[in-house]
Protein backbone atom coordinates (compact mmCIF):
# COMPACT_ATOMS: atom_id res chain seq x y z
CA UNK A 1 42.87 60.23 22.13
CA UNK A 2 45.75 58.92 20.10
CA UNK A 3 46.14 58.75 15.98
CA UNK A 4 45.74 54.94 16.45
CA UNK A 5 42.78 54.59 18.90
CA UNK A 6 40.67 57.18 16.75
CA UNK A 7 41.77 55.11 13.29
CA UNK A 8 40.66 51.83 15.19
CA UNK A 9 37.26 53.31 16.52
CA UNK A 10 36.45 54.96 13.01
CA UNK A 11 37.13 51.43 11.40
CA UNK A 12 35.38 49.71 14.05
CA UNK A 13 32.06 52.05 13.43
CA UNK A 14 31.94 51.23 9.78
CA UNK A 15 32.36 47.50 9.69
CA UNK A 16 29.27 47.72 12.14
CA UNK A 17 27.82 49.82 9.36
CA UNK A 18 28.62 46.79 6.88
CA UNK A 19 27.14 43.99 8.66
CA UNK A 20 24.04 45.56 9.46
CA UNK A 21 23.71 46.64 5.93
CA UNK A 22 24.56 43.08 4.14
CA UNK A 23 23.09 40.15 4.20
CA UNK A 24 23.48 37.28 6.91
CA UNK A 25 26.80 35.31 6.59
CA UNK A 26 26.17 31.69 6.89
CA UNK A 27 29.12 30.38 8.06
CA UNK A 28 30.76 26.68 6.49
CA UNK A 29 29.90 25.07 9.85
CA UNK A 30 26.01 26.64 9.75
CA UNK A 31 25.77 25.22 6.20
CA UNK A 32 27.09 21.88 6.71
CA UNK A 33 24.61 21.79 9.58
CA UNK A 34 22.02 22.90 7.36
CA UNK A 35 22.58 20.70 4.32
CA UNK A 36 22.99 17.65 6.29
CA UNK A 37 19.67 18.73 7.79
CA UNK A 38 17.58 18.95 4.54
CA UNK A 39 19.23 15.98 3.09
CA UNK A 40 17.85 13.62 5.53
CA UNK A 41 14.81 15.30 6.12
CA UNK A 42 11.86 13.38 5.06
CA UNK A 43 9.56 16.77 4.21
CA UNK A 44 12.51 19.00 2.18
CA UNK A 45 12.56 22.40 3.73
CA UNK A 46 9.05 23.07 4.70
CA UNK A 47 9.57 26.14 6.64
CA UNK A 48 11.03 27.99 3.81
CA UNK A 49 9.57 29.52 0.35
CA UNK A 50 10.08 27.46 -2.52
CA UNK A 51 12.16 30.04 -3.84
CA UNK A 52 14.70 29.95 -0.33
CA UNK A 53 14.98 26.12 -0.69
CA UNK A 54 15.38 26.38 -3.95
CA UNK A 55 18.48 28.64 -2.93
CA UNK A 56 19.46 26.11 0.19
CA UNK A 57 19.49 23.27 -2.06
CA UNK A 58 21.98 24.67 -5.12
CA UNK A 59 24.12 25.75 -2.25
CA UNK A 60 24.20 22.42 -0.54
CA UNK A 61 24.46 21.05 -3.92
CA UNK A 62 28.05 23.02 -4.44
CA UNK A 63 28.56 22.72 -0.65
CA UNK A 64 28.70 18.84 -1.36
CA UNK A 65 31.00 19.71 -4.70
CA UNK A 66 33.70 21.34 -2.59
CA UNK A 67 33.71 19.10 0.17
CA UNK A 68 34.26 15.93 -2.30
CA UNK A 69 37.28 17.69 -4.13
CA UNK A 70 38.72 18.38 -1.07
CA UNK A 71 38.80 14.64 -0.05
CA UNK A 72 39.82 13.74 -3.42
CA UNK A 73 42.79 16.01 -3.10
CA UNK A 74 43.47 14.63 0.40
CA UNK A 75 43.78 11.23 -1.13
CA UNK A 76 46.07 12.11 -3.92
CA UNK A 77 48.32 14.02 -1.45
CA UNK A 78 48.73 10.51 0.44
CA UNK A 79 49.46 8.57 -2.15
CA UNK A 80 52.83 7.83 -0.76
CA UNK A 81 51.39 6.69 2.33
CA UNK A 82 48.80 3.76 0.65
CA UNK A 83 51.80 1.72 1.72
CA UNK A 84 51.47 1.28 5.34
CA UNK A 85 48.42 -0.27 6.80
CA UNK A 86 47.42 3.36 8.28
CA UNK A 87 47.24 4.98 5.06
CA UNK A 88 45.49 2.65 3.81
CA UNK A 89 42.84 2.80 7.12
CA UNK A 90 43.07 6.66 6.77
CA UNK A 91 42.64 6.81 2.39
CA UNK A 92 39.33 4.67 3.56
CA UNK A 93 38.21 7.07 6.28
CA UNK A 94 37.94 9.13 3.51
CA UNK A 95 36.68 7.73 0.92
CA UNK A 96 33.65 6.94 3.04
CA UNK A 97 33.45 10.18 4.52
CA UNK A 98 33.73 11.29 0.47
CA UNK A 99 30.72 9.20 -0.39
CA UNK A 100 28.25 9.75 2.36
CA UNK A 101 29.19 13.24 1.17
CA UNK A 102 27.74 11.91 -2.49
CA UNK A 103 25.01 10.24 -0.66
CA UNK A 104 24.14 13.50 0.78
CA UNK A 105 23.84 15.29 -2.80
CA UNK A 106 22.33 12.42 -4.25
CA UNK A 107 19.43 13.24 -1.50
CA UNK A 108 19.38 17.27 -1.85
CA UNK A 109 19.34 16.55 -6.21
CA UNK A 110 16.09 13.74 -5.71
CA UNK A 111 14.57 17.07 -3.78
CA UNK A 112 15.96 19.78 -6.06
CA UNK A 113 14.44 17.42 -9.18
CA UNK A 114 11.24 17.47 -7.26
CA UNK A 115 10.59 20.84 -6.95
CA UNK A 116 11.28 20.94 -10.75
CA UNK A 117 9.11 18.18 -11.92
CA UNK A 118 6.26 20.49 -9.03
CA UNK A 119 7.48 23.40 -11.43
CA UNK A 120 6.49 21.60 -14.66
CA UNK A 121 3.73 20.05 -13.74
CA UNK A 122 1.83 23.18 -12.65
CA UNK A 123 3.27 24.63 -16.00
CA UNK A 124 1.60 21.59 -17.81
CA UNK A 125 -1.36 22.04 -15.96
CA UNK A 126 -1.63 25.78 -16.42
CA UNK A 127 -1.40 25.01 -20.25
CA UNK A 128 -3.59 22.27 -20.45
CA UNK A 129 -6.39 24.73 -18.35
CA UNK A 130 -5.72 27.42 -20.80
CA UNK A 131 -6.36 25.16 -24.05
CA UNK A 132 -9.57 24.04 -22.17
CA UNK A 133 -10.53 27.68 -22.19
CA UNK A 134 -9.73 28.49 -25.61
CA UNK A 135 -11.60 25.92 -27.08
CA UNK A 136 -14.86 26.36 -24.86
CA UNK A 137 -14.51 29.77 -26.49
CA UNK A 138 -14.34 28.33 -30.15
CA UNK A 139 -17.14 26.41 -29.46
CA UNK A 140 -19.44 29.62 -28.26
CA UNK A 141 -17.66 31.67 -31.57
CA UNK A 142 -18.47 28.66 -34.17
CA UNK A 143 -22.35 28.30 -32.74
CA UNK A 144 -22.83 32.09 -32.85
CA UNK A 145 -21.41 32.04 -36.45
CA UNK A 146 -23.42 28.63 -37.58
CA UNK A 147 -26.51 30.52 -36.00
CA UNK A 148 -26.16 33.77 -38.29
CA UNK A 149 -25.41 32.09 -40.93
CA UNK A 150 -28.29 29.90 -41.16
CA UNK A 151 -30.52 33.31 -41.16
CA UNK A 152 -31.90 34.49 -44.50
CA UNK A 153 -30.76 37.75 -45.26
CA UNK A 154 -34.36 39.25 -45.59
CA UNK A 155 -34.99 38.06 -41.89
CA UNK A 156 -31.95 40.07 -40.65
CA UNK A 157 -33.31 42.64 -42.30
CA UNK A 158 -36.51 42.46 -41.04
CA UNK A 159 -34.93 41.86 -37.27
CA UNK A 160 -33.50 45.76 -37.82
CA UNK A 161 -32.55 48.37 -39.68
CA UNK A 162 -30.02 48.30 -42.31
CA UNK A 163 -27.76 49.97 -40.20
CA UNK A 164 -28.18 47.08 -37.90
CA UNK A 165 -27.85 44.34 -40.49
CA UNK A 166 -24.19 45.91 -42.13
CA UNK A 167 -23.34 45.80 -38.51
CA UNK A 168 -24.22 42.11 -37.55
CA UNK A 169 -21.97 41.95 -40.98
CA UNK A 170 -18.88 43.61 -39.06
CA UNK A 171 -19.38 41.39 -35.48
CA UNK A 172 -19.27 38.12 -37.84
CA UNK A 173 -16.06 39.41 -39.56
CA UNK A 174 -14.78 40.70 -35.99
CA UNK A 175 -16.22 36.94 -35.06
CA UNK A 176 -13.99 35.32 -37.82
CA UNK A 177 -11.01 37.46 -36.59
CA UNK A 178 -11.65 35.80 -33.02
CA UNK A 179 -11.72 32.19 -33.92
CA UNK A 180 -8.26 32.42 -36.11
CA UNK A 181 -6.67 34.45 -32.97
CA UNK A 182 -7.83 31.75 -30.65
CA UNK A 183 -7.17 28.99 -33.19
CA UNK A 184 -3.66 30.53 -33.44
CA UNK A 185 -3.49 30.91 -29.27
CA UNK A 186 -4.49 27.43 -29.11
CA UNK A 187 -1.80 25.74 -31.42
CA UNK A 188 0.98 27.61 -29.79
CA UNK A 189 -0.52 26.33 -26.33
CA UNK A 190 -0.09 22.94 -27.76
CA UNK A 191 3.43 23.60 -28.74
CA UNK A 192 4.04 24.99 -24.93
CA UNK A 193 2.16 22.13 -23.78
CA UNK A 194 4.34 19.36 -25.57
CA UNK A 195 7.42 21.05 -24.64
CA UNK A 196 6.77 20.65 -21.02
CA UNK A 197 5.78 17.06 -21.58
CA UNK A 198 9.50 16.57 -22.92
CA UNK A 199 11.13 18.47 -20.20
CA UNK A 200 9.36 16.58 -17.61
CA UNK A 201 10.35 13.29 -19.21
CA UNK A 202 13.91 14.33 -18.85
CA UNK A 203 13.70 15.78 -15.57
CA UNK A 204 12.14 12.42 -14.24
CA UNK A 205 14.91 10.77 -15.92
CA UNK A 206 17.28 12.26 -13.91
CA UNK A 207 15.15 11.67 -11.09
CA UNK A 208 15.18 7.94 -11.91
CA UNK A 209 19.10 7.68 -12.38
CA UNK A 210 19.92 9.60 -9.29
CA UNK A 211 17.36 7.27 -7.15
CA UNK A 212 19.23 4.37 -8.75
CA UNK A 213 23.11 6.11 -8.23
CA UNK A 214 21.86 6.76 -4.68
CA UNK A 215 21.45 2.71 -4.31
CA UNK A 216 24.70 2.16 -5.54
CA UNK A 217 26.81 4.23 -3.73
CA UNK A 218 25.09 2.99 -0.39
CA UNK A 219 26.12 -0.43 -1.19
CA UNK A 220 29.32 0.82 -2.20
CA UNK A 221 29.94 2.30 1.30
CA UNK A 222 28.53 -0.44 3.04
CA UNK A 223 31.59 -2.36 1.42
CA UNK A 224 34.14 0.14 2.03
CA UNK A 225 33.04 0.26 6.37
CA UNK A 226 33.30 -3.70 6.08
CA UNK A 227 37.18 -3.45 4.08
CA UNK A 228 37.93 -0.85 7.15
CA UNK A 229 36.89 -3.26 9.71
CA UNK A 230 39.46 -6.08 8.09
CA UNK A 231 41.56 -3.53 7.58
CA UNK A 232 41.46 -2.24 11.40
CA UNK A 233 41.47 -6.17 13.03
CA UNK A 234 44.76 -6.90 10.77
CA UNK A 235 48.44 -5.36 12.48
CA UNK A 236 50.91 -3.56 10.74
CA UNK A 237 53.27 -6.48 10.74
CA UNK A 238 50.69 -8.70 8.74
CA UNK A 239 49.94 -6.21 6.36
CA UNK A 240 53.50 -5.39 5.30
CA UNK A 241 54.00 -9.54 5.00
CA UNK A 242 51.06 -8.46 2.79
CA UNK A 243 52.65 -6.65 0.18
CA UNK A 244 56.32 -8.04 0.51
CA UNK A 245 54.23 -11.01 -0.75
CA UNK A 246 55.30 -10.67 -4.51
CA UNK A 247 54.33 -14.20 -5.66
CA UNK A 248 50.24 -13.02 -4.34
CA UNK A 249 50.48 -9.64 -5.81
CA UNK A 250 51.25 -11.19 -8.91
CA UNK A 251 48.63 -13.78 -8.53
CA UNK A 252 46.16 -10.95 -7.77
CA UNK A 253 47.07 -9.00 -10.57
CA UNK A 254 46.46 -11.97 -13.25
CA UNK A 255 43.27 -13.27 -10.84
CA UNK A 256 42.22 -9.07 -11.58
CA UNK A 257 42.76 -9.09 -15.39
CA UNK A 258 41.07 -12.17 -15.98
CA UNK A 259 37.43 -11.41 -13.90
CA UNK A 260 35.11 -10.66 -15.95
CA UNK A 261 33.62 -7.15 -16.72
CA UNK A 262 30.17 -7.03 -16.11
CA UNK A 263 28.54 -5.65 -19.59
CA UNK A 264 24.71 -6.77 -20.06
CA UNK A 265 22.86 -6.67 -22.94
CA UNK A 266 25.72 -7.68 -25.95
CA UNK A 267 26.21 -9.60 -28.52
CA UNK A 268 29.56 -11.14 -27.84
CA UNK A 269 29.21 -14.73 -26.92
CA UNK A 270 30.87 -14.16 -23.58
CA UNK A 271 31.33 -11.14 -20.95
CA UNK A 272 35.31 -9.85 -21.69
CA UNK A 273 37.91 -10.08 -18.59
CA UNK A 274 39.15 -6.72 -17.35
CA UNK A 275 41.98 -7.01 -18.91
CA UNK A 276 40.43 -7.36 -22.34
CA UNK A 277 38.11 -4.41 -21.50
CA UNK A 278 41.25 -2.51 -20.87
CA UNK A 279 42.97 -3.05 -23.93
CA UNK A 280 39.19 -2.60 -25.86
CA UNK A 281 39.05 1.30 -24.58
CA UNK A 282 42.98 1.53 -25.01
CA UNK A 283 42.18 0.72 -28.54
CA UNK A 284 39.26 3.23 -28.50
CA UNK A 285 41.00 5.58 -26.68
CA UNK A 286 43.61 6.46 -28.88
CA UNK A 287 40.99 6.18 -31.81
CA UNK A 288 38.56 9.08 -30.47
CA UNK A 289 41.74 10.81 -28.27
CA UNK A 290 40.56 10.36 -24.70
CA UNK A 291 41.89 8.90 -21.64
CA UNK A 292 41.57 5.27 -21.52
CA UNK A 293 40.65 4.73 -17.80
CA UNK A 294 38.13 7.49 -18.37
CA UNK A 295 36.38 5.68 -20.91
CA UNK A 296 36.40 2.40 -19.05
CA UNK A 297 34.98 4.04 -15.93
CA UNK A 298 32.56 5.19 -17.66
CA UNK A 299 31.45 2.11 -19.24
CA UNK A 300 31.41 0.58 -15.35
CA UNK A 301 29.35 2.94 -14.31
CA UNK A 302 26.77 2.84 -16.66
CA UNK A 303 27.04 -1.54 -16.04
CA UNK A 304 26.74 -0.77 -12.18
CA UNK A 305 23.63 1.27 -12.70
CA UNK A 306 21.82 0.39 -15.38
CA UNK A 307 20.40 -3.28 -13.64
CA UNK A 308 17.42 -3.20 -15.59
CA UNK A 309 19.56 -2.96 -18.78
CA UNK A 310 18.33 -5.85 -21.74
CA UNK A 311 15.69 -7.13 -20.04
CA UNK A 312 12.50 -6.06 -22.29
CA UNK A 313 11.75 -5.85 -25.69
CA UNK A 314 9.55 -3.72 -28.24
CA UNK A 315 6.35 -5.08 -29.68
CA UNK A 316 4.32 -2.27 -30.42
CA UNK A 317 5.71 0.23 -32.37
CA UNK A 318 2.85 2.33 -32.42
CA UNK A 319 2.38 2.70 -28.46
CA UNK A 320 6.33 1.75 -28.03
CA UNK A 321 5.04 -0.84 -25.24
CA UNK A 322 6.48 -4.25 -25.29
CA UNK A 323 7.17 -7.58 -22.73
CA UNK A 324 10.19 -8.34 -20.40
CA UNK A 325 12.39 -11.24 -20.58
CA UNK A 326 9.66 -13.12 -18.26
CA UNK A 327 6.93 -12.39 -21.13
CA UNK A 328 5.02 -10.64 -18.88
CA UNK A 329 3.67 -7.08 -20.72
CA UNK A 330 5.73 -3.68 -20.38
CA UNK A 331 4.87 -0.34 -21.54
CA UNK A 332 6.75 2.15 -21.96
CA UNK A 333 9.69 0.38 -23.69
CA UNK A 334 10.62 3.13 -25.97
CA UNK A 335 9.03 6.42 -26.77
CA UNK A 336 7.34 6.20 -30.17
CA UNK A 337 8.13 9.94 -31.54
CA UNK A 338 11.75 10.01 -30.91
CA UNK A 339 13.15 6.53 -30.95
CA UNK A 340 11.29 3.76 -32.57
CA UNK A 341 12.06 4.44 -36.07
CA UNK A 342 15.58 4.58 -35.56
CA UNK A 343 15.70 1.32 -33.47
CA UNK A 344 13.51 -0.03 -36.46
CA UNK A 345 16.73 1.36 -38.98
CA UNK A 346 19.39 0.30 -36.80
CA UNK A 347 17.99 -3.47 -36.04
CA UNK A 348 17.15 -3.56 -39.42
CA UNK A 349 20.79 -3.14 -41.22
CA UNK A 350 21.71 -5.89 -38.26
CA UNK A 351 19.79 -8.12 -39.54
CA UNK A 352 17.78 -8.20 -36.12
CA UNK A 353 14.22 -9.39 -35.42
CA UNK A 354 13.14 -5.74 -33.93
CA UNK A 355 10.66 -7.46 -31.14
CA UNK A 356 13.32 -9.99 -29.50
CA UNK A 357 16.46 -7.58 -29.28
CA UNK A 358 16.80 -6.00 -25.64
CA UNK A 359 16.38 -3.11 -24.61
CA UNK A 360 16.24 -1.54 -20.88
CA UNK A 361 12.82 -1.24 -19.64
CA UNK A 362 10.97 2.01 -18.21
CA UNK A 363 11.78 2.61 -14.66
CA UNK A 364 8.31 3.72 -13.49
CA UNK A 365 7.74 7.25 -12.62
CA UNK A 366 4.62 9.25 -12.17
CA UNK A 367 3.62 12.95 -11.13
CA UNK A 368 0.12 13.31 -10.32
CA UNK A 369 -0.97 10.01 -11.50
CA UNK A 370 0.70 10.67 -15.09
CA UNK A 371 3.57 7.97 -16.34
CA UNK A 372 6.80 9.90 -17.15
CA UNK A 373 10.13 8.27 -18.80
CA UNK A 374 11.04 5.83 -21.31
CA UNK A 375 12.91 2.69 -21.64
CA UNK A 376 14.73 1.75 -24.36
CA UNK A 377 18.60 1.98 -24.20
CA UNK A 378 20.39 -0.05 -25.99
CA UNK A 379 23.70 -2.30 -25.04
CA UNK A 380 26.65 -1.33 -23.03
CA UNK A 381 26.89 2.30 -23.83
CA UNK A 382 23.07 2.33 -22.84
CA UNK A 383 22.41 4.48 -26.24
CA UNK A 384 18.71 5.68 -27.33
CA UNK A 385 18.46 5.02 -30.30
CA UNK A 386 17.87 8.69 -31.85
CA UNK A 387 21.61 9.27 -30.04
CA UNK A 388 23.28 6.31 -31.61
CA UNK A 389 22.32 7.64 -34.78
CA UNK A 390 23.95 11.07 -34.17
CA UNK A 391 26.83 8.68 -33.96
CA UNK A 392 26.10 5.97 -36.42
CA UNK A 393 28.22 7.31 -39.72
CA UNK A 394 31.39 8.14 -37.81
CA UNK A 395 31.64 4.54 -35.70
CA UNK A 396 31.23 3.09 -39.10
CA UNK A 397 34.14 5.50 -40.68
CA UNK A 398 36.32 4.31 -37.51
CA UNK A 399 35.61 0.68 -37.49
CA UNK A 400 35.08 -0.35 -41.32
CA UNK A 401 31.98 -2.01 -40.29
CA UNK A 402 27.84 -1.38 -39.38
CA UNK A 403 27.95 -0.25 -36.25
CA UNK A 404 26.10 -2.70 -33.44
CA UNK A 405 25.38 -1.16 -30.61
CA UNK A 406 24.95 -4.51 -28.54
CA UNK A 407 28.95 -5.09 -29.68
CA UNK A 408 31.66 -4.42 -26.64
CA UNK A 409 33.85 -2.94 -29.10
CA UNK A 410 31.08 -0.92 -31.00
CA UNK A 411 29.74 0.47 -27.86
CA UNK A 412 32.86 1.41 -26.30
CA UNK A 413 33.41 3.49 -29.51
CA UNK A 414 29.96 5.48 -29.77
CA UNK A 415 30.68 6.35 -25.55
CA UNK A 416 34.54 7.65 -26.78
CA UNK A 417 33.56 9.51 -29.48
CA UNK A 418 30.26 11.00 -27.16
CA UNK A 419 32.84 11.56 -24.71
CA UNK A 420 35.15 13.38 -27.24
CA UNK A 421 32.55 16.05 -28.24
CA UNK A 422 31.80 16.44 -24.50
CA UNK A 423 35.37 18.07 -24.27
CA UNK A 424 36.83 14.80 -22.72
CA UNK A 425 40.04 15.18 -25.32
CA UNK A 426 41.72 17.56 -22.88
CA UNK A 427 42.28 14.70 -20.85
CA UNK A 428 42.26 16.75 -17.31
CA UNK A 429 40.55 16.01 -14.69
CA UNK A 430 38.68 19.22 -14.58
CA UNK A 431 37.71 18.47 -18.39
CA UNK A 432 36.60 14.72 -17.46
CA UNK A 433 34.42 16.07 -14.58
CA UNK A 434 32.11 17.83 -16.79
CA UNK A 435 32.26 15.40 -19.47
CA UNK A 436 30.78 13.07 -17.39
CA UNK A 437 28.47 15.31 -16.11
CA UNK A 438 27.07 16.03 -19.33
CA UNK A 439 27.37 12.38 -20.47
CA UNK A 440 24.85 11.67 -17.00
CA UNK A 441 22.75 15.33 -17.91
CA UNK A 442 23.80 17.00 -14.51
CA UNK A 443 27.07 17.68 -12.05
CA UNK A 444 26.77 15.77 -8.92
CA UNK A 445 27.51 12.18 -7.84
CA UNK A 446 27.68 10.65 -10.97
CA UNK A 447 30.82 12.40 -11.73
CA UNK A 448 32.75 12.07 -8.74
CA UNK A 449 31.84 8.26 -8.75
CA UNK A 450 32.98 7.95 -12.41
CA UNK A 451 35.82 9.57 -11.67
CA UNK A 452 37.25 7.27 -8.48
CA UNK A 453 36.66 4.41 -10.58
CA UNK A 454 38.88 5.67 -13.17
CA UNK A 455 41.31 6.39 -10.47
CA UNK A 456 40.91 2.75 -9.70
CA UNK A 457 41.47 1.67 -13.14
CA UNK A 458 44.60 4.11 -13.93
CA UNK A 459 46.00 2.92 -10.81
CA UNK A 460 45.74 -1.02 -12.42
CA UNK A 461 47.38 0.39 -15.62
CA UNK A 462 50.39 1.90 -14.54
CA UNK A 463 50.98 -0.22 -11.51
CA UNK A 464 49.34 -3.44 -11.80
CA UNK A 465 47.56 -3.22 -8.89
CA UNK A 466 44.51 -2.88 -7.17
CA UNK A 467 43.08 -2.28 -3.61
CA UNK A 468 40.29 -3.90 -1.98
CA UNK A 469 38.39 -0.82 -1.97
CA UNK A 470 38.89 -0.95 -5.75
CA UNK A 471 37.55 -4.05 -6.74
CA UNK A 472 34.33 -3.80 -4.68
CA UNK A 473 33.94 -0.16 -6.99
CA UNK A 474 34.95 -2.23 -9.95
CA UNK A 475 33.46 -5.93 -9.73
């Protein structure tokens, strides 16, 4: 046997030693197959432990990740080509194909957020039993104490010895020691308990905005399939007659800056064009040091999504319940212990009349028959009010003025300098991604749709124009 054949059998041997020893590759093909499988399965991943889909879903989660910034570099790469009528059929192929990708992770986040809120809510129950126990235990302590201590001290004597009685002395004390351990037990139980109560409010928050984003990206590609069928019907010859047309693009472009930018729940006597918008977070941007387009995008977003934005108001401050704009009652308008006394202050220096300025109302969530969430965002920027205050001191250092958070300008500035701290400064697209992340309170669609509409939007700033598929994002 030759020096090669041995070197090639030896090698052969203990790579066959390696894959029996490692764990099972799952190929890009087997996980595609087996994200797209959970995401539109109706019962999750039901033949696996909760720990294994657990697993599944944070790699379909970053499966989804790659697979979106892989389009997203695709469509940069054919820039050049947006001006033939193919390029601009094959940049829509993708971008479709991008967000029924998002779609996708929107559905495997709704079941990864389930499993948590499952998580928390046997965590909440678990503490809830436990506090149950401890004070049935108080209860037997205190009687047994109340009992020997409504004994004369000659009758314990005369029950025993004296032996006996300095010993029904030491079980009271070791009694006493009991009740302040369990007392103890029992407050930190509480602490646990309320805790828990706080993290499941958030995580059903996310649950609630992701639900919502999942909505509006399916409308979103329901557009973008009916722009590819125009798109598809129309020849090459018409669409270059298209954009030789420089009297329409020009028309377009002013017809563009003057629609108006959809911003609910302000002050301002009337809804600003998008060109006004653009200048306000030009203005802003250089103020705080972010991206313009960035800012503005994210300011869309929040319009696009947050449909239930200004429509109730606060009546109760105690119970943070309230009415919607049809008078009809609402609870859950804003949660007392965090941000009622701060809307109080901040609708208060406005001069505002607390119970008729808007706020969002509670999108209704429950796990096992208990309400979770809160309403109560305020404006454009779609602020609580305990966060606006975090912000409060340095809009007013920027802008001279008391900040108003139902005020285009105002709001623009609190999301800027939010965005700032959130590491948006470095202006990159890597740094915006996770801005915007952590401005929504997890990676995922959010992002990547924030960050195609400020594509769009950069795209209307440096060139003036603005595709089809960009104005259905947009308007």
């Amino acid at each position: 046997m030759n020096y090669k054949m041995k070197n090639f059998i030896i090698l052969f041997f203990l790579f066959g030693i390696v894959l029996a020893n490692s764990p099972a590759i799952v190929f890009a093909e087997d996980l595609a197959t087996q994200c797209a499988q959970i995401s539109e399965s109706s019962n999750g991943c039901s033949s696996m432990t909760e720990a294994q889909c657990k697993e599944l879903l944070e790699k379909c989660s970053a499966f989804y990740d790659q697979q979106s910034a892989q389009i997203n570099e695709d469509l940069t790469k054919t820039a050049a080509q947006k001006a033939t009528l193919q390029g601009q059929v094959s940049s829509l192929k993708k971008k479709i194909q991008n967000l029924e990708y998002q779609i996708s992770q929107s559905n495997v986040m709704v079941k990864s957020l389930n499993i948590q809120i499952k998580d928390t809510q046997e965590s909440i129950n678990q503490a809830t039993e436990d506090i149950d126990s401890s004070e049935v235990q108080l209860a037997s302590i205190l009687r047994t104490i109340h009992e020997e201590d409504q004994k004369p001290a000659f009758v314990v004597l005369l029950e025993g010895s004296l032996s006996d009685f300095f010993s029904n002395i030491a079980y009271l004390e070791n009694l006493d020691s009991k009740v302040s351990e369990l007392l103890d037990s029992t407050k930190n139980l509480q602490n646990y308990l309320t805790g828990q109560k706080e993290k499941m409010d958030g995580e059903v928050g996310q649950l609630q905005k992701t639900i919502v984003l999942q909505s509006s990206q399916k409308a979103e590609n329901e557009a973008n399939k009916k722009t590819q069928e125009q798109y598809l019907n129309m020849t090459e010859a018409q669409y270059q007659q298209q954009l030789a047309d420089k009297k329409d693009i020009e028309a377009k472009k002013a017809k563009i800056q003057s629609m108006l930018f959809s911003l609910a729940g302000t002050d301002d006597t009337e809804a600003p064009s998008f060109g006004e918008a653009i200048e306000i977070a030009k203005n802003v941007g250089n103020l705080v040091g972010i991206r313009p387009a960035f800012l503005l995008a994210i300011i869309s977003q929040e319009s696009a999504i947050g449909r239930n934005v200004g429509r109730c108001y606060l009546t109760d401050p105690v119970t943070g319940n309230g009415k919607n704009s049809s008078g009809a009652v609402a609870t859950r308008v804003m949660k007392p212990t965090r941000d009622v006394n701060p809307f109080l202050s901040i609708t208060k220096s406005l001069g505002k009349e607390y119970s008729s300025t808007p706020v969002s109302c509670w999108i209704p969530a429950y796990v096992s028959g208990q309400a979770y969430g809160w309403g109560g965002a305020m404006g454009p920027a779609q602020f609580i009010a305990s966060t606006w205050m975090i912000y409060n001191d340095k809009i007013q250092k920027l802008l001279n003025k008391t900040p108003n958070p139902w005020a285009i300008k105002d709001a623009f500035t609190a999301s800027g300098l939010y965005l700032a701290d959130l590491g948006a400064t470095a202006k990159t697209s890597a740094a915006e991604n996770k801005a915007a992340a952590k401005y929504y309170g997890m990676a995922g669609s959010y992002n990547a749709s924030v960050m195609n509409r400020a594509s769009c939007i950069q795209t209307f700033i440096d060139e003036g124009t603005m595709s089809t598929y960009c104005e259905n994002l947009i308007f």
